[in-house]
N, C-alpha and C. Protein backbone atom coordinates (compact mmCIF):
# COMPACT_ATOMS: atom_id res chain seq x y z
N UNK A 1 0.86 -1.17 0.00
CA UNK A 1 0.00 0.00 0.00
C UNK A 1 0.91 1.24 0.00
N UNK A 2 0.49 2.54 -0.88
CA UNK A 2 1.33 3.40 -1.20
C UNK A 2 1.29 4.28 0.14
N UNK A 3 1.95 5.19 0.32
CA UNK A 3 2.25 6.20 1.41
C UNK A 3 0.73 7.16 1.29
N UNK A 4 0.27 7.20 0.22
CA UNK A 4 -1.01 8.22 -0.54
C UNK A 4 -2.02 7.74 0.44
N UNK A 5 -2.24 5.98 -0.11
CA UNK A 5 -3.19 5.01 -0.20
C UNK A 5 -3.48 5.17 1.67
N UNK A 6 -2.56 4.78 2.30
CA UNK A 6 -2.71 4.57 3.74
C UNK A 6 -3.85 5.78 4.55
N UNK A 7 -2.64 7.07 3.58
CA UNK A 7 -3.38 8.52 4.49
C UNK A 7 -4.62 8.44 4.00
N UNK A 8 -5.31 7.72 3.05
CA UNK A 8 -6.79 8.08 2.95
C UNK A 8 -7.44 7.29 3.07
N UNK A 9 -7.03 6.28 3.89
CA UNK A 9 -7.40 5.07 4.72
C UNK A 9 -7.53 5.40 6.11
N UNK A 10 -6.88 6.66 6.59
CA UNK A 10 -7.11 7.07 8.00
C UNK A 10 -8.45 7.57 8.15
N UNK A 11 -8.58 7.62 9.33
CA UNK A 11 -9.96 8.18 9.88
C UNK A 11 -9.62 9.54 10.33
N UNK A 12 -10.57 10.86 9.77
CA UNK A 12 -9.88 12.10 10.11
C UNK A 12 -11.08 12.63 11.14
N UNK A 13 -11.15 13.77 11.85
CA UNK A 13 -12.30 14.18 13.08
C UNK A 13 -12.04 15.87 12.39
N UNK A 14 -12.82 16.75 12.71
CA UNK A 14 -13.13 17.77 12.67
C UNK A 14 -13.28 18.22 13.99
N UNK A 15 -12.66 19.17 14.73
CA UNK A 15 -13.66 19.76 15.98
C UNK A 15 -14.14 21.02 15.20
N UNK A 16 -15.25 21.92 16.30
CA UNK A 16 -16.26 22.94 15.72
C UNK A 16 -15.68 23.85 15.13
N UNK A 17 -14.44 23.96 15.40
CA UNK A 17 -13.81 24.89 14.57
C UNK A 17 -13.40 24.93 12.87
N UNK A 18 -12.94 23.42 12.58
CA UNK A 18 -12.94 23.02 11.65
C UNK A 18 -14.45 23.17 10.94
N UNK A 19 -15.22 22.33 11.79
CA UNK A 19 -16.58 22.03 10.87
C UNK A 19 -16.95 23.87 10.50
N UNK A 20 -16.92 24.89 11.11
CA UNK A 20 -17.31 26.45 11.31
C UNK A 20 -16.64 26.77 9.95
N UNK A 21 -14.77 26.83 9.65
CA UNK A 21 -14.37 26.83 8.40
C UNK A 21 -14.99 25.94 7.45
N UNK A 22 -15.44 24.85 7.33
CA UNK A 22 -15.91 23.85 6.30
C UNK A 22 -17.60 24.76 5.87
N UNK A 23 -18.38 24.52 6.79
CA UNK A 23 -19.78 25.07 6.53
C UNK A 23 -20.08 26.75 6.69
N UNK A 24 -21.07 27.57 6.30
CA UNK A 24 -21.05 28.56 5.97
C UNK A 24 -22.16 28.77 7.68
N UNK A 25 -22.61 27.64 7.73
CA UNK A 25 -23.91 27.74 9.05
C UNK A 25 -23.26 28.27 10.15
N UNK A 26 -24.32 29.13 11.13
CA UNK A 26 -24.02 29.29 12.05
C UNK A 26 -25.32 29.64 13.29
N UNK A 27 -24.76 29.58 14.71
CA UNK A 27 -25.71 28.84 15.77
C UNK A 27 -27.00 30.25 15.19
N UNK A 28 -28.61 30.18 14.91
CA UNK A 28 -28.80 29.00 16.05
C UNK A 28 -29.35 27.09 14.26
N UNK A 29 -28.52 27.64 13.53
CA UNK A 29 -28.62 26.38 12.08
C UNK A 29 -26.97 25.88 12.24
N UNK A 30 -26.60 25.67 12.91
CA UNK A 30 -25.47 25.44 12.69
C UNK A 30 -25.87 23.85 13.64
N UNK A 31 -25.85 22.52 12.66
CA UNK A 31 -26.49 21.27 13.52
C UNK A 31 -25.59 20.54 13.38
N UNK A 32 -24.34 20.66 13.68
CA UNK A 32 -22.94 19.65 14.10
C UNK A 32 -22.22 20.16 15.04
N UNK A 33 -21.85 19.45 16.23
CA UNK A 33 -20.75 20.57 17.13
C UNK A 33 -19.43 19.26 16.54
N UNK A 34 -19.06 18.17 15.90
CA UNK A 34 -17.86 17.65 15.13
C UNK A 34 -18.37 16.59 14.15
N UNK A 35 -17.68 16.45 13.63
CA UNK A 35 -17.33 15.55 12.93
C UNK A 35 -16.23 14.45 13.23
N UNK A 36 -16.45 13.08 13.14
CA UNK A 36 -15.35 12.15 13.72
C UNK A 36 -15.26 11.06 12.72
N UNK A 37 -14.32 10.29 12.23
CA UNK A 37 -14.89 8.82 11.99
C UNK A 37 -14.52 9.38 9.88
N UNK A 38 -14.52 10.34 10.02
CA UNK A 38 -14.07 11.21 8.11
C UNK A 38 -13.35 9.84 7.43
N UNK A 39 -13.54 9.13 6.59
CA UNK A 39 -12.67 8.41 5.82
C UNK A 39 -12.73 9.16 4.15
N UNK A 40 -11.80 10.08 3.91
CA UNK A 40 -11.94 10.56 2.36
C UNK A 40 -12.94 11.52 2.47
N UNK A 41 -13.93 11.45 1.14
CA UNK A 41 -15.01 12.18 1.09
C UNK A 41 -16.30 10.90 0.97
N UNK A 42 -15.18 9.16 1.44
CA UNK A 42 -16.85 8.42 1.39
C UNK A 42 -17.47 8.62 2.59
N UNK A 43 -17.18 8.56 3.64
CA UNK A 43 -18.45 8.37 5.12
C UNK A 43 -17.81 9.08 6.15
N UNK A 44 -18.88 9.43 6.69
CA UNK A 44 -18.26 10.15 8.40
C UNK A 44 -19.56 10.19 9.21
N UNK A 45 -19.14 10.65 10.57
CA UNK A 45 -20.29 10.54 11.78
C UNK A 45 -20.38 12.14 12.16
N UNK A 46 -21.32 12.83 12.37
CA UNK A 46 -21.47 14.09 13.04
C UNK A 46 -21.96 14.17 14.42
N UNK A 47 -21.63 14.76 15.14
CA UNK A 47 -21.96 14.25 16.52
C UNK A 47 -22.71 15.85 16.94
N UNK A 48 -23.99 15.83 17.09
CA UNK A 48 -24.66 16.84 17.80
C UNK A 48 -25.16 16.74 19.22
N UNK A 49 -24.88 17.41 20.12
CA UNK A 49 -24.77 17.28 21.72
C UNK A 49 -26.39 18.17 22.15
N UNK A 50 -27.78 17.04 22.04
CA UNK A 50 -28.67 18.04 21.92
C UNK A 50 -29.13 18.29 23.21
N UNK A 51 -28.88 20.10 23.45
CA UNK A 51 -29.24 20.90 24.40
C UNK A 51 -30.84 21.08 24.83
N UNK A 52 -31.07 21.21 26.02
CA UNK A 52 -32.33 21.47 26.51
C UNK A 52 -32.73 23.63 25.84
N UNK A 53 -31.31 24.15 25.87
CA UNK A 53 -31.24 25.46 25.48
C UNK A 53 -31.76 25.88 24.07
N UNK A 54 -31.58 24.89 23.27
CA UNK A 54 -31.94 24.71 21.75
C UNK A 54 -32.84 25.48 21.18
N UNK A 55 -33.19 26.53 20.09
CA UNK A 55 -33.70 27.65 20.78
C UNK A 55 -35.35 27.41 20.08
N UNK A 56 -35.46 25.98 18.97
CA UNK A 56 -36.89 25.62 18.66
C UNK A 56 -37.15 24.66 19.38
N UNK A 57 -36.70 24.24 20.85
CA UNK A 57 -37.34 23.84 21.70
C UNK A 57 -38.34 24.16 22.24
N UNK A 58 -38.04 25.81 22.51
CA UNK A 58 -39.32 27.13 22.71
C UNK A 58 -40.66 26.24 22.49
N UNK A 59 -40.67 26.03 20.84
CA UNK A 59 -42.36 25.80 20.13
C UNK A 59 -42.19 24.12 19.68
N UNK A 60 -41.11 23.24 20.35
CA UNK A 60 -41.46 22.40 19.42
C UNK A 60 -41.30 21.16 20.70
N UNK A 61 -42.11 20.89 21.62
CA UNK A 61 -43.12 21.63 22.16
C UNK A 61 -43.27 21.91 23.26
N UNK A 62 -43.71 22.90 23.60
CA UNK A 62 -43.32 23.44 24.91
C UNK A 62 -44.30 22.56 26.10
N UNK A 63 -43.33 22.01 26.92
CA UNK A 63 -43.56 21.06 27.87
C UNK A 63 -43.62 19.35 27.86
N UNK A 64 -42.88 19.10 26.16
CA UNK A 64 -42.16 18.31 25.81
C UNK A 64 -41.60 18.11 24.73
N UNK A 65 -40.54 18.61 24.85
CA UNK A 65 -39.53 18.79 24.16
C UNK A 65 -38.90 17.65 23.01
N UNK A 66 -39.00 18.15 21.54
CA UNK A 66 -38.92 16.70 20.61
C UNK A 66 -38.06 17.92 19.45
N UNK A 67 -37.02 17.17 19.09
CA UNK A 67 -36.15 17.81 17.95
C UNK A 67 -36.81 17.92 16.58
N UNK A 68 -37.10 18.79 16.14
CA UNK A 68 -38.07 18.57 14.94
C UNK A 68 -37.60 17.68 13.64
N UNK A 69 -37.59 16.96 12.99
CA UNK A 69 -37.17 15.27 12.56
C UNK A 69 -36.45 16.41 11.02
N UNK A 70 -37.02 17.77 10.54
CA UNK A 70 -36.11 18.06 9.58
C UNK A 70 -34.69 18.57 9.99
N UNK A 71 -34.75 19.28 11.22
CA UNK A 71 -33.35 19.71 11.45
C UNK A 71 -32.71 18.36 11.81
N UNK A 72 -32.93 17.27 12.06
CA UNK A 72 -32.16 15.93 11.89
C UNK A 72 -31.70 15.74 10.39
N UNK A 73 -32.21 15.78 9.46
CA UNK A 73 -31.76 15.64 8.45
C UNK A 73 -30.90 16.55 7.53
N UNK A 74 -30.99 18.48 8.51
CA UNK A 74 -30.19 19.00 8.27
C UNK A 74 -28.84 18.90 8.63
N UNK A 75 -28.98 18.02 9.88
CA UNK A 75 -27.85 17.46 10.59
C UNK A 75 -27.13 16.86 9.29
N UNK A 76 -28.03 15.72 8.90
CA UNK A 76 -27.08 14.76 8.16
C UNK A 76 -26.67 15.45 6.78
N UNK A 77 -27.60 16.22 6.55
CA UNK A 77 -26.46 17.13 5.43
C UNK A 77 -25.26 18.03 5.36
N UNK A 78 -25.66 18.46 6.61
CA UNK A 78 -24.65 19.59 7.15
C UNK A 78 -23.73 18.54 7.50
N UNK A 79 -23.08 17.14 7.57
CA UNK A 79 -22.52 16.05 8.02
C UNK A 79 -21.78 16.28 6.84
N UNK A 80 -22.51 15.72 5.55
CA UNK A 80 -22.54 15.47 3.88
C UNK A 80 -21.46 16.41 4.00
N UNK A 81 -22.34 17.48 3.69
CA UNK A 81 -21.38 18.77 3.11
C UNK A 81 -19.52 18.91 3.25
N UNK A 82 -19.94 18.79 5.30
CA UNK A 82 -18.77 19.24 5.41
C UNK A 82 -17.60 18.03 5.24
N UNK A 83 -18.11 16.88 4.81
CA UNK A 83 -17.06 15.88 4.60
C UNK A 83 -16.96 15.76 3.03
N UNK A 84 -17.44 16.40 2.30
CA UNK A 84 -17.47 16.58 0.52
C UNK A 84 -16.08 17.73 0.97
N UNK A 85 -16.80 19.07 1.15
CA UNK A 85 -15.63 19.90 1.11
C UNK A 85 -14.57 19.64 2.04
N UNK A 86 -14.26 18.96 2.72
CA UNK A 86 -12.67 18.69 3.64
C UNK A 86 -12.23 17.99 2.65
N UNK A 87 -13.30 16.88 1.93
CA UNK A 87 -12.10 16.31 0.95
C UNK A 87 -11.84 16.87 -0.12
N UNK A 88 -12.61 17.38 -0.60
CA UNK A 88 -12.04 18.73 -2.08
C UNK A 88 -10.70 19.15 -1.77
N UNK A 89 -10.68 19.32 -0.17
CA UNK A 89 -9.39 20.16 -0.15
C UNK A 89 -8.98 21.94 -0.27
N UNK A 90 -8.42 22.38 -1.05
CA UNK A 90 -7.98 23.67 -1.70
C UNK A 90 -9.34 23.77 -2.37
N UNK A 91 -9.33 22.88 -3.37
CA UNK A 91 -10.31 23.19 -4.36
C UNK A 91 -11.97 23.57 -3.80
N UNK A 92 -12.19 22.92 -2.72
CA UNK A 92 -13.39 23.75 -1.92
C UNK A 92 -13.52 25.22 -1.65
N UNK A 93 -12.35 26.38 -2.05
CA UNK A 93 -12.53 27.48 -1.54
C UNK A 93 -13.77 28.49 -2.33
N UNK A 94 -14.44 28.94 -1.58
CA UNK A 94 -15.83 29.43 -2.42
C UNK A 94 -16.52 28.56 -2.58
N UNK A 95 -16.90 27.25 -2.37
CA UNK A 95 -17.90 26.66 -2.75
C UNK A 95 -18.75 26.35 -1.37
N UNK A 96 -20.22 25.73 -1.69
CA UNK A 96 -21.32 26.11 -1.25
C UNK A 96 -21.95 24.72 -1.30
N UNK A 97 -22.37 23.76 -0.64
CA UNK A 97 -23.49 22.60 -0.79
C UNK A 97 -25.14 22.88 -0.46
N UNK A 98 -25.68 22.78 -1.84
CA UNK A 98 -26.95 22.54 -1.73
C UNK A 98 -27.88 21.65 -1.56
N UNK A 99 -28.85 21.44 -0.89
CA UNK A 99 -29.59 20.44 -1.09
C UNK A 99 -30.73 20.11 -2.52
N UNK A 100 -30.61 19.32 -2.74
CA UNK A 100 -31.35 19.00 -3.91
C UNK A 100 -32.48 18.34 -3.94
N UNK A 101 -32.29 17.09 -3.28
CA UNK A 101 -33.43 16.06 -3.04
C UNK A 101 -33.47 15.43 -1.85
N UNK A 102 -34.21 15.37 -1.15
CA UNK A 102 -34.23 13.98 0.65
C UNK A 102 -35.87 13.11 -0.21
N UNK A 103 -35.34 12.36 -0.03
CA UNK A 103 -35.70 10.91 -0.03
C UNK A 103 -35.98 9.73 0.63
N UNK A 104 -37.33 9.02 1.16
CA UNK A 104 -36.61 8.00 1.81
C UNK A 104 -36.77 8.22 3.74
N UNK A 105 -37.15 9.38 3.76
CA UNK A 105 -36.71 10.09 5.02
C UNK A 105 -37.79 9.02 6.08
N UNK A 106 -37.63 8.66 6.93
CA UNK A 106 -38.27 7.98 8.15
C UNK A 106 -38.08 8.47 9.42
N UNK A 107 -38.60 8.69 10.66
CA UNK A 107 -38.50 9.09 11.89
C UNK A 107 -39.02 8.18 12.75
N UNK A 108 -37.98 7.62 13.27
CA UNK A 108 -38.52 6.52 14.35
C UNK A 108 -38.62 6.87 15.78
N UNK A 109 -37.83 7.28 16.38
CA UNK A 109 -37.54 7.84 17.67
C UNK A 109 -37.70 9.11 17.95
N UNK A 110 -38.49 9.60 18.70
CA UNK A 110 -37.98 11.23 18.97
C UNK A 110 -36.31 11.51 19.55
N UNK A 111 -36.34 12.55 19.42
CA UNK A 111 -35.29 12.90 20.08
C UNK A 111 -35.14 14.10 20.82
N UNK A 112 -34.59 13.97 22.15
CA UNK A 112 -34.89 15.10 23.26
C UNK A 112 -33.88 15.72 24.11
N UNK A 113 -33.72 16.90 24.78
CA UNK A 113 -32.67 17.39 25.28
C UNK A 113 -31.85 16.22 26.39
N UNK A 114 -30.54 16.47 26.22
CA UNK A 114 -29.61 15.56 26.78
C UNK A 114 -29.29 14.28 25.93
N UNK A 115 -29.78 13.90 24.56
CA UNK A 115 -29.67 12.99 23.61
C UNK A 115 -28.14 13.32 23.36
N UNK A 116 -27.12 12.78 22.23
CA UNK A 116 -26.34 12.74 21.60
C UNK A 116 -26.43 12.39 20.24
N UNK A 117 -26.96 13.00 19.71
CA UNK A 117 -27.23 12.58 18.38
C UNK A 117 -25.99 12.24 17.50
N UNK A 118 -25.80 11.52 16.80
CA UNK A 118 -24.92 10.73 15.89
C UNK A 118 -25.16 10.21 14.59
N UNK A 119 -24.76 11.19 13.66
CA UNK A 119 -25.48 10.73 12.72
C UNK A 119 -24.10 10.48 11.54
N UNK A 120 -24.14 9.45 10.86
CA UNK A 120 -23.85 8.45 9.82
C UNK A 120 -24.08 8.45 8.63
N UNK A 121 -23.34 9.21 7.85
CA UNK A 121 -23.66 9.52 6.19
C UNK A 121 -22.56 8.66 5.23
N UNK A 122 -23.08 8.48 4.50
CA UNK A 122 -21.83 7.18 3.02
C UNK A 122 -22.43 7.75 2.23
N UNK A 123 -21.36 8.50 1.06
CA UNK A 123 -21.76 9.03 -0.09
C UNK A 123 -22.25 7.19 -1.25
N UNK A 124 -23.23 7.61 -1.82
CA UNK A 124 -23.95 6.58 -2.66
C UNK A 124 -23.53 6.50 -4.19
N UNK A 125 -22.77 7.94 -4.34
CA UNK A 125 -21.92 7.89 -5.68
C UNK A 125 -21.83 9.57 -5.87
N UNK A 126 -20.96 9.92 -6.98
CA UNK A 126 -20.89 11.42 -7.56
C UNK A 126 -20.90 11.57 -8.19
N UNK A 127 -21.54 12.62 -9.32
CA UNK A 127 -20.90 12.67 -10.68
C UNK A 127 -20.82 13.84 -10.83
N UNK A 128 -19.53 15.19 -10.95
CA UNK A 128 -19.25 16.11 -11.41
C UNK A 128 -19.94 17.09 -9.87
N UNK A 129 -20.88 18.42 -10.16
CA UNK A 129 -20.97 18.72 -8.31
C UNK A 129 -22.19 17.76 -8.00
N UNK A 130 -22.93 16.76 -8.16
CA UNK A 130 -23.87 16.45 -7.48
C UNK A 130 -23.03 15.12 -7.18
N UNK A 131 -24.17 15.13 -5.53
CA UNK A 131 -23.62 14.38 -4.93
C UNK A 131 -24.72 13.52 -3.62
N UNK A 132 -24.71 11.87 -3.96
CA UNK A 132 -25.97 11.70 -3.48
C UNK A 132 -25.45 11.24 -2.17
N UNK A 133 -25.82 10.97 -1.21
CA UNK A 133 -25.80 10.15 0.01
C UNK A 133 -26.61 9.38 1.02
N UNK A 134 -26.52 8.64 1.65
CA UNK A 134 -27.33 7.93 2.65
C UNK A 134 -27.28 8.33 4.02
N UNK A 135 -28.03 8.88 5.14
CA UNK A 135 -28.06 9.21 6.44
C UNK A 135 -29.18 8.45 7.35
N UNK A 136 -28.17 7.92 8.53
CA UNK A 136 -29.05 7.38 9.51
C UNK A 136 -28.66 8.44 10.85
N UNK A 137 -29.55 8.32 11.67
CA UNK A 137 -29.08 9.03 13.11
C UNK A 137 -29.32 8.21 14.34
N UNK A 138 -28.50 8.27 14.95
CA UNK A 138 -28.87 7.27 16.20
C UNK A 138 -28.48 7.88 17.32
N UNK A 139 -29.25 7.23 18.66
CA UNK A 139 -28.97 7.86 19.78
C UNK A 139 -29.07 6.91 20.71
N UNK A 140 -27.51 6.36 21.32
CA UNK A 140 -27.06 5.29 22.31
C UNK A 140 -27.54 4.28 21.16
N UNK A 141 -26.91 4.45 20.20
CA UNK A 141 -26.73 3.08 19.17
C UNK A 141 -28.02 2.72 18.52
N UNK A 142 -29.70 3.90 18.58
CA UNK A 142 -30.50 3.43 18.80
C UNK A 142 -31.03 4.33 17.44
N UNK A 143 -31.31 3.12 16.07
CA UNK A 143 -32.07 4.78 14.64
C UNK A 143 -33.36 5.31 15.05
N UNK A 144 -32.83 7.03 15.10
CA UNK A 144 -33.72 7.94 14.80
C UNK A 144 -34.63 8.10 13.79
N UNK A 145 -33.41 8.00 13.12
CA UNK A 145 -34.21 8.71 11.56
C UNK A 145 -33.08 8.26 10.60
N UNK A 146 -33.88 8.18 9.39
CA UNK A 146 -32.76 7.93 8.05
C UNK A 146 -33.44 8.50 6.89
N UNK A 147 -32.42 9.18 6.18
CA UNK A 147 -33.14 9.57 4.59
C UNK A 147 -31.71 9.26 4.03
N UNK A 148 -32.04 9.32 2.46
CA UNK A 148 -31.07 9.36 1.20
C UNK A 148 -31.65 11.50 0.96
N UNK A 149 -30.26 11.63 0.72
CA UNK A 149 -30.27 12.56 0.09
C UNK A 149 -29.52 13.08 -0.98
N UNK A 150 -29.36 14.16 -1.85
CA UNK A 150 -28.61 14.10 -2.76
C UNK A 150 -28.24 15.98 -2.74
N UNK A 151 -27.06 16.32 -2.91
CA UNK A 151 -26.43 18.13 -2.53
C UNK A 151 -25.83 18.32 -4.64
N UNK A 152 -25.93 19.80 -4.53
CA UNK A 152 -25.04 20.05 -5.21
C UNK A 152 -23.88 20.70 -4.71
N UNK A 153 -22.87 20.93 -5.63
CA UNK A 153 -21.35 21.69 -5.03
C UNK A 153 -21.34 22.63 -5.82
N UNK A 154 -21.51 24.16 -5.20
CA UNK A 154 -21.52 25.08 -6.52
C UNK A 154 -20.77 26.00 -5.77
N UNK A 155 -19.91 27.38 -6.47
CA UNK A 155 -19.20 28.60 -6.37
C UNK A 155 -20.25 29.13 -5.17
N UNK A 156 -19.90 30.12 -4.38
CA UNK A 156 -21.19 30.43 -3.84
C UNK A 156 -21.53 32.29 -4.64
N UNK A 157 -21.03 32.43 -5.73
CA UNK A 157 -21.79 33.34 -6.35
C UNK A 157 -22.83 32.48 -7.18
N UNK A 158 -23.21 30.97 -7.18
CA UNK A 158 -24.09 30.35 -7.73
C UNK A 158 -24.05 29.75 -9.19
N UNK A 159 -22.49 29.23 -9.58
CA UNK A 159 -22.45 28.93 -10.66
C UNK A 159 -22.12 26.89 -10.28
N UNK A 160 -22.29 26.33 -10.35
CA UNK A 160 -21.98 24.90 -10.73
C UNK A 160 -20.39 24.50 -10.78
C-alpha cells in the first residue's frame, strides 16, 4: 500500500472549529458541534450534543420537548457537506453545498434534550458537483431517523 493510499485510509475528526471553516452555518442552524470517523469524502459521523437550550425547543413543544425530525436531516447534510468539502481540499474554496433532493426520510424515535445525536452519512456515488448520500441518526446506538439525500457543489456566487 502506497504512502497516498494509507493517508486516505485514516480516519480524520473535525472539531467545531474546523466544521465552522468547512460550513457557511451558524448557531442558532449550525447542527454539528464535530465531525469524527471522516474516511476521504466516502463516510463520516457528526456528533450533535442536543441541548435542553436549543432555541426551537421554545415551540417544538413546549412542555415536551422533541427535535423537529427536519433539522435531523439538516444534521445529516450539514454532516454530507462538510465531509465533501474537507475532501475537495484547496479546491473547496468558495464553494457552497446545496440540497437537492431527501428521499426516503423515516423518523422513528424522537429525540430530546440531553440525547447525543450521531449521525452516519456514506456518499452513494458522484458525478461532477452532485452528490448523493445515505443518512441514519442514532442515539445510544439506537435509529432515529434515516433519509437518502442528494447536494449540489456550486461557487457560492451560484455557478456549478
Amino acid at each position: 500500500m502506497s504512502e497516498a493510499e494509507a493517508a486516505a485510509e485514516q480516519l480524520g475528526s473535525a472539531d467545531i472549529k474546523r466544521v465552522m471553516e468547512l460550513l457557511p452555518h451558524r448557531y442558532p442552524m449550525l447542527m454539528i458541534d464535530r465531525i469524527v470517523d471522516m474516511k476521504g469524502s466516502e463516510s463520516a459521523t457528526g456528533i450533535k450534543n442536543v441541548s435542553a437550550n436549543e432555541p426551537f425547543f421554545q415551540g417544538h413543544f413546549p412542555g415536551h420537548p422533541v427535535m423537529p425530525g427536519v433539522l435531523i436531516v439538516e444534521a445529516m447534510a450539514q454532516t454530507a457537506g462538510a465531509l465533501v468539502l474537507n475532501g475537495l481540499g484547496d479546491n473547496a474554496a468558495g464553494k457552497i453545498v446545496y440540497f437537492m433532493t431527501i428521499d426516503k426520510a423515516r423518523f422513528r424515535k424522537p429525540v430530546m434534550p440531553g440525547d447525543v445525536l450521531k449521525v452516519h452519512v456514506t456518499k452513494v456515488h458522484s458525478r461532477g458537483p452532485v452528490w448523493k448520500f445515505s443518512g441514519e441518526a442514532k442515539v445510544d446506538g439506537v435509529l432515529v431517523a434515516e433519509a437518502d439525500y442528494s447536494a449540489m457543489i456550486v461557487d457560492q456566487a451560484g455557478k456549478a
